[in-house]
N, C-alpha and C. Protein backbone atom coordinates (compact mmCIF):
# COMPACT_ATOMS: atom_id res chain seq x y z
N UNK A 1 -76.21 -26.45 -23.21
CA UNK A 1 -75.78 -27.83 -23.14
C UNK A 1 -76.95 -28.79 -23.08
N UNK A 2 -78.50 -28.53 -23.24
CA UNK A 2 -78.92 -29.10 -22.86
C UNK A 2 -79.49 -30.31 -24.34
N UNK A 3 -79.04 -29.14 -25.25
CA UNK A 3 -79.46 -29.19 -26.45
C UNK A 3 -78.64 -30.15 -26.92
N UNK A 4 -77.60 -30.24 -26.64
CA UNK A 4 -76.59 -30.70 -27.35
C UNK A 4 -75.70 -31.46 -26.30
N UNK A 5 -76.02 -32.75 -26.14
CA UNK A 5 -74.90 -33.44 -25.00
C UNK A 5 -73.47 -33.68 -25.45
N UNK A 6 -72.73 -33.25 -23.99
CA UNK A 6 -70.78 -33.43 -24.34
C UNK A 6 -70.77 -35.09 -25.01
N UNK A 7 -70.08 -34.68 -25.45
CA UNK A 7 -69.29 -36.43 -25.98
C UNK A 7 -68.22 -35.91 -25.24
N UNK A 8 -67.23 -34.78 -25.07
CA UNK A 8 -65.99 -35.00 -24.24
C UNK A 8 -65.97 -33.92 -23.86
N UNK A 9 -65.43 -33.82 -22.52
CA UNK A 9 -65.09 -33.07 -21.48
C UNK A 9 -64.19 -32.83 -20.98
N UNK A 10 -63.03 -31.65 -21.27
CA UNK A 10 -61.85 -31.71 -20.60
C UNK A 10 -61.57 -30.66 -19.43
N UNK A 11 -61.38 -31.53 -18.09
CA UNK A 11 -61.15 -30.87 -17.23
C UNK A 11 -59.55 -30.74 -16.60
N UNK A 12 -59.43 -29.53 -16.78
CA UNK A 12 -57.98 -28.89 -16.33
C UNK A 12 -57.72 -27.84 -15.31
N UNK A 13 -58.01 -28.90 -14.03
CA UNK A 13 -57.72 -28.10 -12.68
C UNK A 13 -57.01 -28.58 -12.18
N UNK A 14 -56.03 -27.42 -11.58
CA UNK A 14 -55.07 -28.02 -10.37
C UNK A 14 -55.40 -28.78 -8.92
N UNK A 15 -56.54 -27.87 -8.67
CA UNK A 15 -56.84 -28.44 -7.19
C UNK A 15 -58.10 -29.03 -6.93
N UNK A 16 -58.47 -30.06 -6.09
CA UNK A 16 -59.06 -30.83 -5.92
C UNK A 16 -60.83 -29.90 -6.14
N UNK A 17 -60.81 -28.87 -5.04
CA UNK A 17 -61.79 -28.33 -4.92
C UNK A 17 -62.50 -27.38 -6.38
N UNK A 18 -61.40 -26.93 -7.15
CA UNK A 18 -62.24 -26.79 -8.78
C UNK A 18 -62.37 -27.73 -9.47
N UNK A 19 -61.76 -28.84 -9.41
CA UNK A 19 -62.18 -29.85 -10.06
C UNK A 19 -63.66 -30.79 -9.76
N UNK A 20 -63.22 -30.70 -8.84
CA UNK A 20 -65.48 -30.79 -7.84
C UNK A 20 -66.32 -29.82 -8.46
N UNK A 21 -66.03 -28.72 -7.94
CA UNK A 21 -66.97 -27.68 -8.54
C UNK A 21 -67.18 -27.81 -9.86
N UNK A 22 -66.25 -27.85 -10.79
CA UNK A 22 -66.45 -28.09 -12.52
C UNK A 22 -67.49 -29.19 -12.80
N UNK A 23 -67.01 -30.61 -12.05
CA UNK A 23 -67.44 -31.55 -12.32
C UNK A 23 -69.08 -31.50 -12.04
N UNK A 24 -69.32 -31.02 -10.83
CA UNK A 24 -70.33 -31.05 -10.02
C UNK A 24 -71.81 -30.00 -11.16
N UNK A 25 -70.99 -29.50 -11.80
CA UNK A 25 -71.67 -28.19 -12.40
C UNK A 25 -71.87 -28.74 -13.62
N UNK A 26 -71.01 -29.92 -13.97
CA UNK A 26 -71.41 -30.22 -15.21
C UNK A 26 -72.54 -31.65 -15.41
N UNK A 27 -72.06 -32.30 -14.30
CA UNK A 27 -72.72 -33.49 -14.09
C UNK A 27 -74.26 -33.98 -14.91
N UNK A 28 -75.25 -32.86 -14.34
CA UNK A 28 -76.68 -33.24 -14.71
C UNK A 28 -76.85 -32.87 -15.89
N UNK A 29 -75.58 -32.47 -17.40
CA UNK A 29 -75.40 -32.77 -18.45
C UNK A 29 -74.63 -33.70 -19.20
N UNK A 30 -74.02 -34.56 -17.61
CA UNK A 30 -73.32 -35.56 -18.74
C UNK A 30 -74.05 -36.86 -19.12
N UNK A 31 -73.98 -37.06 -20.59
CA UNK A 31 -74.77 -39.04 -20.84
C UNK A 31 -73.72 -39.62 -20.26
N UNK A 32 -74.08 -40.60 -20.33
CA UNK A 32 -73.69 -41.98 -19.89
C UNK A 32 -72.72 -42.60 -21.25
N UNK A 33 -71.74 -42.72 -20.86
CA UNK A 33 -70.45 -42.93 -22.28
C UNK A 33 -69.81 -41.59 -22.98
N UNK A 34 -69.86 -40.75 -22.20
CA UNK A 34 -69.29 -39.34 -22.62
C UNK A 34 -67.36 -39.76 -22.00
N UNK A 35 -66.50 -39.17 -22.69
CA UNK A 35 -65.39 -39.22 -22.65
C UNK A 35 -65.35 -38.00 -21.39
N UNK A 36 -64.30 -38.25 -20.24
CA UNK A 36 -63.54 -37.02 -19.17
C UNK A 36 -62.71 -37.58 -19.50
N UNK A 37 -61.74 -36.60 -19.80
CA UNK A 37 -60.03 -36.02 -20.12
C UNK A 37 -60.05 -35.06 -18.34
N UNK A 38 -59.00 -35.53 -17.83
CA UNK A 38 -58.41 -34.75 -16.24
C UNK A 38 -56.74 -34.87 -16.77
N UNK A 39 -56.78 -33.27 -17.54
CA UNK A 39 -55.31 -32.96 -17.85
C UNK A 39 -54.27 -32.89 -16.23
N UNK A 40 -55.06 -32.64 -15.11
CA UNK A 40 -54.08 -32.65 -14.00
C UNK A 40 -54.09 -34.04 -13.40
N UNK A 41 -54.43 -34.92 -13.77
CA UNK A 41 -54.59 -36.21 -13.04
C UNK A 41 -53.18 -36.81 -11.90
N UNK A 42 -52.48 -36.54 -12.57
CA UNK A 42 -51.11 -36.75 -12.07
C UNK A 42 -50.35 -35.53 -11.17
N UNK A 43 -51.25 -34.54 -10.82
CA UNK A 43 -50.71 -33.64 -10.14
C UNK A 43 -50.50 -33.99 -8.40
N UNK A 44 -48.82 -33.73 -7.92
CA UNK A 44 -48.83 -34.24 -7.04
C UNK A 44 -48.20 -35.78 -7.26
N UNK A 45 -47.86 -36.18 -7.98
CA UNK A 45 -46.90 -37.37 -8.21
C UNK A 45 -48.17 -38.41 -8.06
N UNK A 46 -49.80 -37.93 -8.48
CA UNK A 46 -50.16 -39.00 -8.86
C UNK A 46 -51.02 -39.86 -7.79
N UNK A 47 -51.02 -39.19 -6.67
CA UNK A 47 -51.20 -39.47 -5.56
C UNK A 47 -53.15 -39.18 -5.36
N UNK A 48 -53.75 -40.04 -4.71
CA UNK A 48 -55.66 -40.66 -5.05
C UNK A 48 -55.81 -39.39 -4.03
N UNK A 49 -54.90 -39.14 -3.33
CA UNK A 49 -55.38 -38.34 -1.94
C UNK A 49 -55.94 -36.81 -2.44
N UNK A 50 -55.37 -36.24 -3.61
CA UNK A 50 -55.47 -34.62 -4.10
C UNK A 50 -55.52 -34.59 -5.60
N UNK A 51 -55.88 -33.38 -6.00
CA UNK A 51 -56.32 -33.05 -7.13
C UNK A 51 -57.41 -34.12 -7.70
N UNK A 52 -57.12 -34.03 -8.75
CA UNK A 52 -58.22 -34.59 -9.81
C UNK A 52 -58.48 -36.05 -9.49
N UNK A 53 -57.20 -36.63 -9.00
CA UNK A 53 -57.27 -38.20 -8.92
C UNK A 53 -58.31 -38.03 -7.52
N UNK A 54 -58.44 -37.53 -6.70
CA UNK A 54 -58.99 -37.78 -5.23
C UNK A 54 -60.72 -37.97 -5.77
N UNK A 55 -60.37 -36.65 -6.94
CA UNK A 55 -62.04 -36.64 -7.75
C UNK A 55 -62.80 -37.92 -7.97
N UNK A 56 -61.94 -38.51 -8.72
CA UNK A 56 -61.62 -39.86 -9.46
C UNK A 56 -62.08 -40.81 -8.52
N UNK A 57 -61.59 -41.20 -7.65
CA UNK A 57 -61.31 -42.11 -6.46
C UNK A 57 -63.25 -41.98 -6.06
N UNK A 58 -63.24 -40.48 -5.26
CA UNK A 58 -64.46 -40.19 -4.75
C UNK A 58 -65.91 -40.58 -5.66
N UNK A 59 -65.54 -40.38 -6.68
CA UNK A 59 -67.31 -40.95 -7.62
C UNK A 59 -66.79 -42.49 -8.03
N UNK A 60 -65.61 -43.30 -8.17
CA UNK A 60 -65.75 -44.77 -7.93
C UNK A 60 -66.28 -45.10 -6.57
N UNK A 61 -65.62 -44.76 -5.62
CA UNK A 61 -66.38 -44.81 -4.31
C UNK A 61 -67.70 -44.33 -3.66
N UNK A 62 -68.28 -43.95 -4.50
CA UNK A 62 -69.80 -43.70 -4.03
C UNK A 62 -69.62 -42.63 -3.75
N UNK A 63 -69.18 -41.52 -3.49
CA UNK A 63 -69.64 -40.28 -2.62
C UNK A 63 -70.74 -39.56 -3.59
N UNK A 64 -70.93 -39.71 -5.16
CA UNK A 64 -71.87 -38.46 -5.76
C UNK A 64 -72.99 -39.49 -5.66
N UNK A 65 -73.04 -40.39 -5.34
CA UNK A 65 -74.33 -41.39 -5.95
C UNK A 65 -73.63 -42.99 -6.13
N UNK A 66 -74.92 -44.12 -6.04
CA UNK A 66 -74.36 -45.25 -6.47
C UNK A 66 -74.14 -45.60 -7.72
N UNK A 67 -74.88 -44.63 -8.93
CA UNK A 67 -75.36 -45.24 -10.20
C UNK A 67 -74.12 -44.19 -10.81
N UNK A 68 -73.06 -43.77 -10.63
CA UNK A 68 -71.70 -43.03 -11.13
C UNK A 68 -70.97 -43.82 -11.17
N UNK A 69 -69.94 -43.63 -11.90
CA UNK A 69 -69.08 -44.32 -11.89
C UNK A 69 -67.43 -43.55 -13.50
N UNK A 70 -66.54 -43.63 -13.16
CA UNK A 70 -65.35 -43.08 -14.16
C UNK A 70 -64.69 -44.63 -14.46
N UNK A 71 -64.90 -44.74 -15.51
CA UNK A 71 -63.96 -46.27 -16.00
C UNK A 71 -63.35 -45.86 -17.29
N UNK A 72 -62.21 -46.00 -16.82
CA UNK A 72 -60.95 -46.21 -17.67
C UNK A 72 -60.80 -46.77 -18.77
N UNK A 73 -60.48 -45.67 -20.11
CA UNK A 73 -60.68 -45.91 -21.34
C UNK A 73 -59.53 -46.35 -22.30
N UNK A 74 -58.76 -47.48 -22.48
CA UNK A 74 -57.73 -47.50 -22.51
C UNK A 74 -57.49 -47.73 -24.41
N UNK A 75 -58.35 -47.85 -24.78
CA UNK A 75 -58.72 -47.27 -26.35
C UNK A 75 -58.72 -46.38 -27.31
N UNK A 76 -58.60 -45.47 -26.00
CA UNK A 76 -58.28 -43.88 -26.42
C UNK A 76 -57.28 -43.19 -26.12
N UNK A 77 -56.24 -43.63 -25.55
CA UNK A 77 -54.84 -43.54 -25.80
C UNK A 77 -54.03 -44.65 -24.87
N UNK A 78 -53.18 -44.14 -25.13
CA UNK A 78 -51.56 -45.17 -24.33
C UNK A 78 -52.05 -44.62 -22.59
N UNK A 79 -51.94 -43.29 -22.76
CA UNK A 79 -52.17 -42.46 -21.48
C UNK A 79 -53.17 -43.17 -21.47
N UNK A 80 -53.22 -44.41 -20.14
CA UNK A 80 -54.20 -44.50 -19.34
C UNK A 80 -55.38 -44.16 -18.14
N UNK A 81 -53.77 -43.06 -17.73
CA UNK A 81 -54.74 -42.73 -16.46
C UNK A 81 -55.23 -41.02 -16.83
N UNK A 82 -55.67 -41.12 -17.45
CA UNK A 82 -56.28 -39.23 -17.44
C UNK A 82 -57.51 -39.79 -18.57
N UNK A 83 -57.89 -40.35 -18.86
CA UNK A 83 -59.35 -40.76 -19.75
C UNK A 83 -60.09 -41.63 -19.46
N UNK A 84 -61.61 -41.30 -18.70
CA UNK A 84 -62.47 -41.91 -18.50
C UNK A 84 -63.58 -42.08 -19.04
N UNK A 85 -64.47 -42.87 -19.06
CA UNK A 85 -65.83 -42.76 -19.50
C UNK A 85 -66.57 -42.95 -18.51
N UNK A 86 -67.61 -41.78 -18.20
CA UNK A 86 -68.62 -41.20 -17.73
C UNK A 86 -69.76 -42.30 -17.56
N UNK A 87 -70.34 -43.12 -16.44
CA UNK A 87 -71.42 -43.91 -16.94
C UNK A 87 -72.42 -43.59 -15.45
N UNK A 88 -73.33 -43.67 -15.83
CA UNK A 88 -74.48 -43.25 -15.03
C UNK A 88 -75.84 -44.05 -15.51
N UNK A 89 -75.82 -44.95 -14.66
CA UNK A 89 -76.88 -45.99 -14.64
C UNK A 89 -78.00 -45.19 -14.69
N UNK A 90 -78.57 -43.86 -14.02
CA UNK A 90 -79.93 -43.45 -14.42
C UNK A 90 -79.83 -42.25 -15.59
N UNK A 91 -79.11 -42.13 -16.19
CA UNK A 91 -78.37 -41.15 -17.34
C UNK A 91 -80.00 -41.44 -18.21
N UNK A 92 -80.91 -40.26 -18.33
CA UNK A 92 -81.95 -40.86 -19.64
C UNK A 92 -81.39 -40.73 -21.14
N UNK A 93 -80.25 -40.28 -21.13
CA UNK A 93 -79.59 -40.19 -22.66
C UNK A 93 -78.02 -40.85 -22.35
N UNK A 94 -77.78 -41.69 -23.29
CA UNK A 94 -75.95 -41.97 -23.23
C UNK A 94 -76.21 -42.53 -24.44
N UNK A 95 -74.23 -42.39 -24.76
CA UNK A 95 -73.70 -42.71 -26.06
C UNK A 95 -73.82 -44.37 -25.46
N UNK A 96 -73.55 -44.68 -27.27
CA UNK A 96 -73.31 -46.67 -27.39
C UNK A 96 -72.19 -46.28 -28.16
N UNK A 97 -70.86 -47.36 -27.71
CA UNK A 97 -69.62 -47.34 -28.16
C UNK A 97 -70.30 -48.21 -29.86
N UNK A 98 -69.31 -47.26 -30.76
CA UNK A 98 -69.38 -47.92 -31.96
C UNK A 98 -68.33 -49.26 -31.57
N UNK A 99 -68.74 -50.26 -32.83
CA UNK A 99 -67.96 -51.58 -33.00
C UNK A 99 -66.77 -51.46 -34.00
N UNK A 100 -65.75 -51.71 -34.53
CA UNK A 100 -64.73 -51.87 -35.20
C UNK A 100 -65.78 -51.64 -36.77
N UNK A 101 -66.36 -52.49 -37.24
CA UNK A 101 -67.56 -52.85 -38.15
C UNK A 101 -68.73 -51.29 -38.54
N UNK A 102 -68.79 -50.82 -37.54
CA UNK A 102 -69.45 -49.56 -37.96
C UNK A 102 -68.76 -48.55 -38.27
N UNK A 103 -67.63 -48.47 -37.87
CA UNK A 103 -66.37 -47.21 -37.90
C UNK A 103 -66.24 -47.24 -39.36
N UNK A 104 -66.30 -48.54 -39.59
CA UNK A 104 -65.48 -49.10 -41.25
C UNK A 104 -67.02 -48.64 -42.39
N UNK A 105 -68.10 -49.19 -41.74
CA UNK A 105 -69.27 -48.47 -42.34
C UNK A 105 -69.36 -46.71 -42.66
N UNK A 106 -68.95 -46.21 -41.59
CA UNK A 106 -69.49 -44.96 -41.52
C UNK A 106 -68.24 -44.26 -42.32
N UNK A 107 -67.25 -44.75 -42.45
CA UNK A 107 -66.07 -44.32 -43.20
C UNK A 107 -66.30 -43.81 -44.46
N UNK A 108 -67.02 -45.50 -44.99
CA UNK A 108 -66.67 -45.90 -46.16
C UNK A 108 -68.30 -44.86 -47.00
N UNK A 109 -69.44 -44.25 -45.94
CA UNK A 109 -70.28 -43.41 -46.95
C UNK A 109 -69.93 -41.74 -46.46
N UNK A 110 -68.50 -41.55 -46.41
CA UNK A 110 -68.12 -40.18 -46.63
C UNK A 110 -68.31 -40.03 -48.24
N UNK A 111 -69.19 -39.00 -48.20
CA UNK A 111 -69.27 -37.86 -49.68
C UNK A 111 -68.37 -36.77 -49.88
N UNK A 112 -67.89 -36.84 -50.84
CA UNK A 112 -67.63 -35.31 -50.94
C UNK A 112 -65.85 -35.16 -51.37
N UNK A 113 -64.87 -33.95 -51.08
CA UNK A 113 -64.13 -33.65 -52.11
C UNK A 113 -63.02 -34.24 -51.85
N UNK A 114 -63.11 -35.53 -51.14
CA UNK A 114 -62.00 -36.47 -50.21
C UNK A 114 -60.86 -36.04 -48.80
N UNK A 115 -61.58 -34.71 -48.27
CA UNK A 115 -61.59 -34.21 -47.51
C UNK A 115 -61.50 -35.09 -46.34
N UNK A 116 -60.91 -35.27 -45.30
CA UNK A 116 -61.62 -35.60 -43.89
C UNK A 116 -62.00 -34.93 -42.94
N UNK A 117 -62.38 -33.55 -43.25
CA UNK A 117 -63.25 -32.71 -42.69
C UNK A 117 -64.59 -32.66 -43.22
N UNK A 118 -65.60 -32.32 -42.44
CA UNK A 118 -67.19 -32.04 -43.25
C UNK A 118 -67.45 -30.87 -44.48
């Protein structure tokens, strides 16, 4: 991973304490603008106190550090609450969100057999 930084990360734990551990293990590879997907977010009716959301709660609130932070990506689907973006003020590598304008750029110099695969 070191080679190659996540753009997305999907974490799918039930309980609070693997979802730490996952996170915790993955951390000092994530940039700064990397997508977390927390398929259990809502486990427990949703509630900040357990599972994934308590995760959630705990790195807005300072517990891993001040320069963390999970903000809510609401661009990337309807489902609001299970997609965050990863930002870490001392991150020495992070993504820059493309603009509407570059998407349409980068579209438009696909080569090849009109495929939308590579």
């Amino acid at each position: 991973m070191s080679a190659h930084k996540p753009i997305l990360v999907w974490i799918d734990c039930d309980y609070y304490t693997s979802a730490r551990a996952a996170l915790e293990r993955l951390m000092p590879y994530l940039p700064s603008g990397c997508v977390i997907y927390f398929d259990e977010y809502e486990f427990n009716f949703g509630s900040r106190l357990t599972g994934e959301a308590r995760l959630v709660h705990e790195i807005n609130a300072g517990v891993f550090g001040d320069g963390l932070e999970l903000v809510l990506d609401g661009e990337l689907s309807w489902d609001l609450r299970r997609r965050y973006r990863f930002v870490n003020r001392d991150a020495p590598y992070m993504f820059e969100r493309k603009t509407e304008w570059q998407r349409v750029v980068a579209w438009r110099k696909r080569t090849g057999n009109g495929s939308p695969l590579p």
